[in-house]
N, C-alpha and C. Protein backbone atom coordinates (compact mmCIF):
# COMPACT_ATOMS: atom_id res chain seq x y z
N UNK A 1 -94.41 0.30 -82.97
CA UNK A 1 -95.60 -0.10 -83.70
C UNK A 1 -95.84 -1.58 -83.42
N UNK A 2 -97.02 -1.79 -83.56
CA UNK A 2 -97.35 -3.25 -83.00
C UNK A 2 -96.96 -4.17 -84.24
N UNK A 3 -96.32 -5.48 -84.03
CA UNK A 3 -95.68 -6.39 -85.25
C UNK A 3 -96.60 -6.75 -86.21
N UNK A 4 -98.28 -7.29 -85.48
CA UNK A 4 -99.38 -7.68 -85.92
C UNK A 4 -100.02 -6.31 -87.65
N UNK A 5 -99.75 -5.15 -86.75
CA UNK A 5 -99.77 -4.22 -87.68
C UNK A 5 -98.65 -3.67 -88.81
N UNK A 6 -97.74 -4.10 -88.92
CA UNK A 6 -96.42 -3.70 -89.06
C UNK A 6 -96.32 -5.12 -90.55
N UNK A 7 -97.11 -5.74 -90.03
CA UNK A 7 -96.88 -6.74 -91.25
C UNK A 7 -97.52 -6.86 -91.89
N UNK A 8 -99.02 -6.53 -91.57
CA UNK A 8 -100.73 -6.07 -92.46
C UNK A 8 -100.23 -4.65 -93.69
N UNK A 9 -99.29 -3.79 -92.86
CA UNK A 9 -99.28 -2.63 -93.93
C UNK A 9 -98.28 -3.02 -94.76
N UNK A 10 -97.14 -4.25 -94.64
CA UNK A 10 -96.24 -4.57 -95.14
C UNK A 10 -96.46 -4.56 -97.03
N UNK A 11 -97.44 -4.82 -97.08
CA UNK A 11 -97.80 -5.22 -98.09
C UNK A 11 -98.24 -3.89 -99.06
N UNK A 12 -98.93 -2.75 -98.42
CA UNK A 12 -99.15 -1.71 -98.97
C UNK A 12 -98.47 -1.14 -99.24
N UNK A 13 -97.10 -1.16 -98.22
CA UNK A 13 -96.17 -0.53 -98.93
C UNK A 13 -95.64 -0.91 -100.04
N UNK A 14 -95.64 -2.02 -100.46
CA UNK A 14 -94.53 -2.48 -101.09
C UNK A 14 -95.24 -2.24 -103.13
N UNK A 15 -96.76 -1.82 -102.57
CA UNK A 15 -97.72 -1.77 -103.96
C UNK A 15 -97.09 -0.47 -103.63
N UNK A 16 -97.28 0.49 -102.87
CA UNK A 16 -97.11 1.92 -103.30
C UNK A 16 -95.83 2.08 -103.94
N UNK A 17 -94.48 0.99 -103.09
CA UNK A 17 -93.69 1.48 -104.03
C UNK A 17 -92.96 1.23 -105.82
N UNK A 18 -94.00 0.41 -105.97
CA UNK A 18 -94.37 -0.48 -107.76
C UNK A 18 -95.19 0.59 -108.47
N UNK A 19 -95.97 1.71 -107.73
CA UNK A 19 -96.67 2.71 -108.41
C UNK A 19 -96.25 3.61 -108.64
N UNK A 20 -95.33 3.83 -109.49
CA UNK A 20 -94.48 5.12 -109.51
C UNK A 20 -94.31 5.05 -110.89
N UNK A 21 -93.32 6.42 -111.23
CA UNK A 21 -93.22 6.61 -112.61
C UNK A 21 -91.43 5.66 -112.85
N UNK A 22 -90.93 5.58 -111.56
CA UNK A 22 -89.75 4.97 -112.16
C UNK A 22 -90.13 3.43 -112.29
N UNK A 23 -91.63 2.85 -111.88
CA UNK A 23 -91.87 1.36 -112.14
C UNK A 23 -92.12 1.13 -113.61
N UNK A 24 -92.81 2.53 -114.14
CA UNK A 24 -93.17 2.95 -115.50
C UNK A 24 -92.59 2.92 -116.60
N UNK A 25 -91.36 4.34 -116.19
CA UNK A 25 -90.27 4.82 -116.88
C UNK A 25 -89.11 4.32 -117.17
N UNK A 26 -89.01 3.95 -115.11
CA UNK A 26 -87.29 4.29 -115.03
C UNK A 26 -87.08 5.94 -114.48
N UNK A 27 -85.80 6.00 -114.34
CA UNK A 27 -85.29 7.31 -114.36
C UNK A 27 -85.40 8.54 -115.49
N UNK A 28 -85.15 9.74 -115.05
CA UNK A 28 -85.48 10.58 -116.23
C UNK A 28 -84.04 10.53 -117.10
N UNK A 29 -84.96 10.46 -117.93
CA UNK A 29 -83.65 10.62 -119.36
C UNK A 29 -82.87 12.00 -119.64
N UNK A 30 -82.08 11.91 -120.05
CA UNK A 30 -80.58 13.18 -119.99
C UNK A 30 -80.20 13.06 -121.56
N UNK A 31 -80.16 13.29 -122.62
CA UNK A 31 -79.60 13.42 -123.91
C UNK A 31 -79.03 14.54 -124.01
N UNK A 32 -77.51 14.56 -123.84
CA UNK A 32 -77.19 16.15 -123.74
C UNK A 32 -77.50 17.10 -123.38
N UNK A 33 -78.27 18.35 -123.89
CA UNK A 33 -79.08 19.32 -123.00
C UNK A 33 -80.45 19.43 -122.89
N UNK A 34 -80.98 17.83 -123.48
CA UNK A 34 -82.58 17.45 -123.42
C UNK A 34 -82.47 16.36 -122.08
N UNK A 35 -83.83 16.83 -121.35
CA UNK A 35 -84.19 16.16 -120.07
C UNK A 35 -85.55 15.76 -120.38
N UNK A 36 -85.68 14.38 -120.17
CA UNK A 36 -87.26 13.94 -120.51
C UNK A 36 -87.38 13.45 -118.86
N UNK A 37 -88.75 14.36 -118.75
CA UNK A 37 -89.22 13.70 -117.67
C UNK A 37 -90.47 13.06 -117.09
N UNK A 38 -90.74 11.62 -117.21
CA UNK A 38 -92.09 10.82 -117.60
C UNK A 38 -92.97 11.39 -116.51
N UNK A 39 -94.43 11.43 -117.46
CA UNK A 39 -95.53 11.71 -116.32
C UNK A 39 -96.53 10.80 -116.41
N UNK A 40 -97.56 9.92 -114.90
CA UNK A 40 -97.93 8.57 -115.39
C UNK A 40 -98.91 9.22 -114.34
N UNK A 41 -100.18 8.48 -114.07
CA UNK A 41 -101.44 8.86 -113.73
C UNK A 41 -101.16 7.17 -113.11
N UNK A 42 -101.36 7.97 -111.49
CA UNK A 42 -101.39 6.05 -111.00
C UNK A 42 -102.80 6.43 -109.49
N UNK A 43 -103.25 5.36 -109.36
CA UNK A 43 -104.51 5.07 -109.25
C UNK A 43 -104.64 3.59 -107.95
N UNK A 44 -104.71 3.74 -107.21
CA UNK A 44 -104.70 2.72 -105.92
C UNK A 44 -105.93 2.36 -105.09
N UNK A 45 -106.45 1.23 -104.30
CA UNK A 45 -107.37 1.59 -103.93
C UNK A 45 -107.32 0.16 -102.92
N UNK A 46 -107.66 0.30 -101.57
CA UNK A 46 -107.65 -0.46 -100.74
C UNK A 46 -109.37 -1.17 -99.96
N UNK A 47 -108.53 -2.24 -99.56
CA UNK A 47 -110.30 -2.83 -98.61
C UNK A 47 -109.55 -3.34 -97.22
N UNK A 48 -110.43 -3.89 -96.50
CA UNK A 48 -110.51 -4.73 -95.48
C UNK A 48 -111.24 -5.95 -94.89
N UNK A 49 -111.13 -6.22 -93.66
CA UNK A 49 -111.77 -7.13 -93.56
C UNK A 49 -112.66 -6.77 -92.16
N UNK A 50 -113.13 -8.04 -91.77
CA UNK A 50 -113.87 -7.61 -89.99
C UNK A 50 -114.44 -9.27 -90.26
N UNK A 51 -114.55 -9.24 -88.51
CA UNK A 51 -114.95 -10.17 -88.33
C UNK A 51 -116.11 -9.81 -86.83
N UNK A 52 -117.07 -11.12 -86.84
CA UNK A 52 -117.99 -11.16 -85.60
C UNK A 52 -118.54 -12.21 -85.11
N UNK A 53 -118.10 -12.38 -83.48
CA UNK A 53 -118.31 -13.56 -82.95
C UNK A 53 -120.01 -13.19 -82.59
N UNK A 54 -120.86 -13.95 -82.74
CA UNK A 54 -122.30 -13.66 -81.88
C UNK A 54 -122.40 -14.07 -80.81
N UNK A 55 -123.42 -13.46 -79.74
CA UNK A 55 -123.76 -13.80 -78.45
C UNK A 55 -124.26 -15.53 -78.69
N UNK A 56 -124.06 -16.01 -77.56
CA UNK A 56 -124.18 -17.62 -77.88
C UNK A 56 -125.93 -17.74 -77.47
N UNK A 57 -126.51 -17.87 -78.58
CA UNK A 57 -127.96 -17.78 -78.42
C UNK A 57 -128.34 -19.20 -78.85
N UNK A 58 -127.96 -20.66 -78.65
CA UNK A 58 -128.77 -21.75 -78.43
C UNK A 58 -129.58 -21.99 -77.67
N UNK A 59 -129.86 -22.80 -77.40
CA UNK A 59 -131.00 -23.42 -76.77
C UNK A 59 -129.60 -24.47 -75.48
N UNK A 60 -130.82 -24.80 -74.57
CA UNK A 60 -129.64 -25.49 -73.66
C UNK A 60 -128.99 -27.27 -74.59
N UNK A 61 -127.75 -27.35 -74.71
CA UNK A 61 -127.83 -28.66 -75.54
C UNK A 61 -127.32 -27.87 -76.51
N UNK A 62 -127.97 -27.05 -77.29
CA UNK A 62 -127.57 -26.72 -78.85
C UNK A 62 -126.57 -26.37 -78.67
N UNK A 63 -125.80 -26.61 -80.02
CA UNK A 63 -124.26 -26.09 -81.01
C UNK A 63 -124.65 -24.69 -80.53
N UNK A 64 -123.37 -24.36 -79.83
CA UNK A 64 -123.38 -22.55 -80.15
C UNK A 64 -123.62 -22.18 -81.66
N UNK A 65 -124.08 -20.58 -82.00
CA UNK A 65 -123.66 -20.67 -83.38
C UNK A 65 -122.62 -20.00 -83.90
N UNK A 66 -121.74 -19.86 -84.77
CA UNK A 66 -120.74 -19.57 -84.94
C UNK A 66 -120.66 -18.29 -85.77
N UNK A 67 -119.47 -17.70 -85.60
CA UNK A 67 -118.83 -16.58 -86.36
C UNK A 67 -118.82 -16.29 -87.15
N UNK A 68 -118.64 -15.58 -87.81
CA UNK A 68 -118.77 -14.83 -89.26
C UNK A 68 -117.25 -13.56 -89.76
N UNK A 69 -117.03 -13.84 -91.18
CA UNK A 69 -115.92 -13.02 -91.01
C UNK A 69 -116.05 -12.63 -92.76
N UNK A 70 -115.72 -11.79 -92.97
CA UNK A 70 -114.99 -11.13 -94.39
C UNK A 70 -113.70 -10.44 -94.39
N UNK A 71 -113.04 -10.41 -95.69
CA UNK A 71 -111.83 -10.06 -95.82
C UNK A 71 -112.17 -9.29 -97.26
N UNK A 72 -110.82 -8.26 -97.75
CA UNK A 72 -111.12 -8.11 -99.00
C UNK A 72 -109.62 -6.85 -99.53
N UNK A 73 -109.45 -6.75 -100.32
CA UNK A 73 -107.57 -6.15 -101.13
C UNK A 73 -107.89 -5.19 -100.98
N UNK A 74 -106.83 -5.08 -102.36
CA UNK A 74 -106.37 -3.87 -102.52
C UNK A 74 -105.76 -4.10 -104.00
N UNK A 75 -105.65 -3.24 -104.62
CA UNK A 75 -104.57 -2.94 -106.13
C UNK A 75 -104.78 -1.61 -106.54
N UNK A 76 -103.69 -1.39 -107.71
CA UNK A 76 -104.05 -0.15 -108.58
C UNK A 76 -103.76 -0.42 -109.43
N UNK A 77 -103.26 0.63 -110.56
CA UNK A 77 -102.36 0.72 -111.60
C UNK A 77 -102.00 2.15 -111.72
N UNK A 78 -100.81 1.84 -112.83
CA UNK A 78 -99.74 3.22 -113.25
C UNK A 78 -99.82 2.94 -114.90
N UNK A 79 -100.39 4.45 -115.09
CA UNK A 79 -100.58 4.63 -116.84
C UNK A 79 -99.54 5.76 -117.02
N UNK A 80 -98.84 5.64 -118.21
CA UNK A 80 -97.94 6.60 -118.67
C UNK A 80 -98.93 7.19 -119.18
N UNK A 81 -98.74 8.71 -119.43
CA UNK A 81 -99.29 9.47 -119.68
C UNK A 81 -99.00 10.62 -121.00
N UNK A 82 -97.16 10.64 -120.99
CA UNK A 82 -96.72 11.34 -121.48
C UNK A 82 -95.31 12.02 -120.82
N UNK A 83 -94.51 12.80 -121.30
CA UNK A 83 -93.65 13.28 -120.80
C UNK A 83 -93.29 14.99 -120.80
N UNK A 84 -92.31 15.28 -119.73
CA UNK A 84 -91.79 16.63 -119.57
C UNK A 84 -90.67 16.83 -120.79
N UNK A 85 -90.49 17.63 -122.00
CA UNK A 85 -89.32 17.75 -122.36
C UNK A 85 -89.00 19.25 -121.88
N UNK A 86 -87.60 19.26 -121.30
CA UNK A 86 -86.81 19.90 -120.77
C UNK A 86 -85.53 20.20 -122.20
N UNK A 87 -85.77 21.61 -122.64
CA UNK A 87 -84.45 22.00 -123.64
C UNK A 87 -84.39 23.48 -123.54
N UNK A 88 -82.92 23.46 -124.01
CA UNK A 88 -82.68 25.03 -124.15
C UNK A 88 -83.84 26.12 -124.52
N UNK A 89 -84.63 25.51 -125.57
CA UNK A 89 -85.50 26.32 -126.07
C UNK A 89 -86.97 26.10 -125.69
N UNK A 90 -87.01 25.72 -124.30
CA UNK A 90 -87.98 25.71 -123.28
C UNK A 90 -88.62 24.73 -122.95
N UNK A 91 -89.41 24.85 -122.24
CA UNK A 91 -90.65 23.28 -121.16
C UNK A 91 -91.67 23.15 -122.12
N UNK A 92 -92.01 21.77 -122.68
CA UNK A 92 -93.51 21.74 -123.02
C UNK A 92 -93.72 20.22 -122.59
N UNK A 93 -94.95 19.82 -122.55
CA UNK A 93 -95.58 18.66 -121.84
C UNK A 93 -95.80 17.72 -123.54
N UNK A 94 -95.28 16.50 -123.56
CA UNK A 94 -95.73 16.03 -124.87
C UNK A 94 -96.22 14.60 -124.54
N UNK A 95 -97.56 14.32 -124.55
CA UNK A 95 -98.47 13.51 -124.48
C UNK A 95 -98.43 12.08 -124.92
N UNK A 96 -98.80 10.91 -125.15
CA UNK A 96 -98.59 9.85 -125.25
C UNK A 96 -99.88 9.79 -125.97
N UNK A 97 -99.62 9.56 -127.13
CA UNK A 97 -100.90 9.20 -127.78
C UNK A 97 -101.29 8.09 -127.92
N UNK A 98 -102.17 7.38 -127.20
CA UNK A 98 -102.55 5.80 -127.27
C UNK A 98 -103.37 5.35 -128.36
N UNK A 99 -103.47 4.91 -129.40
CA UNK A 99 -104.45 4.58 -130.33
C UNK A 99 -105.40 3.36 -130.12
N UNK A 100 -104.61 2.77 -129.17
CA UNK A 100 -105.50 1.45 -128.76
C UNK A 100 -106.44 1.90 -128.37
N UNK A 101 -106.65 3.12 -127.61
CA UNK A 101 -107.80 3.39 -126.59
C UNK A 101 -108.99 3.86 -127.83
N UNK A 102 -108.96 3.67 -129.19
CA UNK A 102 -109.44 4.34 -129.97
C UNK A 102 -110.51 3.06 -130.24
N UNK A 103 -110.10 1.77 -130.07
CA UNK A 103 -110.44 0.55 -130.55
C UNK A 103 -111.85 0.36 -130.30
N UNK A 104 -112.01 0.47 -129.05
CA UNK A 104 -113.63 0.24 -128.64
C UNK A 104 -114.31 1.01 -129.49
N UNK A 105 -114.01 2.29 -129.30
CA UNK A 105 -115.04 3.22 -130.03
C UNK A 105 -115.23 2.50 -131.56
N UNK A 106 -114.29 2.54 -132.53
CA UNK A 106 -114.45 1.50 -133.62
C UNK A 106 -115.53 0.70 -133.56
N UNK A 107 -115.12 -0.23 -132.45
CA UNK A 107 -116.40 -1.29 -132.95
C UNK A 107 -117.43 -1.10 -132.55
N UNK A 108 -117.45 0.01 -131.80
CA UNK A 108 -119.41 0.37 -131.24
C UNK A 108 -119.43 1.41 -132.78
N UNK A 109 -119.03 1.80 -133.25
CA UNK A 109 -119.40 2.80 -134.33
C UNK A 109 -119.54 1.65 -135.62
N UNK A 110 -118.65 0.87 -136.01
CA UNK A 110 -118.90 -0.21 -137.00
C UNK A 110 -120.38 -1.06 -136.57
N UNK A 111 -120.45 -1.34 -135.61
CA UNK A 111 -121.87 -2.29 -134.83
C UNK A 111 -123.22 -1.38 -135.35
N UNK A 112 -122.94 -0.19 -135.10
CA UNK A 112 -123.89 0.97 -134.66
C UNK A 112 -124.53 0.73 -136.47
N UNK A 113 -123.37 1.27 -137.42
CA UNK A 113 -123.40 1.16 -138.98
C UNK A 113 -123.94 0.19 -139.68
N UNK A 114 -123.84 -0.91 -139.35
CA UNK A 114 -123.81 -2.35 -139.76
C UNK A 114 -125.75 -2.42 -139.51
N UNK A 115 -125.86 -2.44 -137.75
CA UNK A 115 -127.46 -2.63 -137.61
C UNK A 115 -128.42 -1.12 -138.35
N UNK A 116 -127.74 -0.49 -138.52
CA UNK A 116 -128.79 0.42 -139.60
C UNK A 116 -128.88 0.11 -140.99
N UNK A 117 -127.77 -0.23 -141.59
CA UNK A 117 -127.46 -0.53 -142.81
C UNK A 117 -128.74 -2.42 -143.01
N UNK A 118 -128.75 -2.67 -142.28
CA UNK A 118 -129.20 -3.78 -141.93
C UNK A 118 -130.68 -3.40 -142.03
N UNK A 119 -131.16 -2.40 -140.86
CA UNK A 119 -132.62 -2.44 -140.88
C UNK A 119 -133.17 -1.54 -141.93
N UNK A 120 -132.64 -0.59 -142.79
CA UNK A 120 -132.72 -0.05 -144.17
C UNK A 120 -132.81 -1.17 -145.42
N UNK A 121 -132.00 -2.18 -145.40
CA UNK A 121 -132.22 -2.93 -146.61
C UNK A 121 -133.55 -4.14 -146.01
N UNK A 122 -134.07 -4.21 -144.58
CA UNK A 122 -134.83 -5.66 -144.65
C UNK A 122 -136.25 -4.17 -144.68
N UNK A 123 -136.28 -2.96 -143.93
CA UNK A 123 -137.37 -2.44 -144.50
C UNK A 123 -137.71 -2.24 -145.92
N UNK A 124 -136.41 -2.08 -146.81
CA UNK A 124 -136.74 -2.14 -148.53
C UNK A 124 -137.58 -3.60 -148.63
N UNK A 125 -136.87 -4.48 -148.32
CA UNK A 125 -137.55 -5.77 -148.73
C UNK A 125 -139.26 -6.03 -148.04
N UNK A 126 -139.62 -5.53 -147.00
CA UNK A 126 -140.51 -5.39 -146.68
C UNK A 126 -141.72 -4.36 -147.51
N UNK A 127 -141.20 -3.40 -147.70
CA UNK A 127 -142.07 -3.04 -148.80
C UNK A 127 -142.68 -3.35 -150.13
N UNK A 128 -141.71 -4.21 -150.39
CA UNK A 128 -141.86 -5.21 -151.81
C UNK A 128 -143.24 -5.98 -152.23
């Protein structure tokens, strides 16, 4: 493989291998004859770059004009999701209940309450 390339992907690898459930978890857990085994929703996403020299279109005398280039990443993330429990008395999937994710909704529903409650008491006063 060419070195030039070999050191560009260097880097992807090293995100793919931070995206995992053991970057998450860790290893799966063992409690006697319970086996938990984490499940995480991970999510990656890459760019590039390019570049372009132009045909040298001055005038005789003139500055050539010059090149042009863009560049651009890459990232993801890893969300736990929930886990595998593994027991004698069988497989079920038990979920991770996030309540934070509940938060936004809150305040668009309090906002939502507030400006009605609002335009109900200035239409009373308007009728007055």
């Amino acid at each position: 493989m060419d070195e030039t390339i070999a050191v560009g992907i260097q880097p992807i690898e090293e995100m793919m291998g931070r995206l995992s459930a053991r970057a998450v978890f860790g290893e799966p857990i063992r409690e006697g004859e319970v086996t938990l085994i984490p499940v995480v929703s991970v999510a990656y996403g890459f760019g590039y770059g390019v570049g372009r020299k132009p045909a040298d279109e001055g005038a005789a005398g003139a500055a050539p004009a010059k090149g042009s280039g863009s560049g651009a990443g890459g990232g993801g993330t890893a969300k736990p999701q929930g886990f595998i429990r593994i027991a004698a008395d069988g497989v079920r999937y038990e979920p991770i209940n996030d309540p934070a994710r509940f938060i936004p909704l809150a305040g668009i529903l309090l906002s939502a309450w507030s400006v009605f409650w609002i335009a109900k008491t200035i239409r009373a006063f308007a009728r007055r």
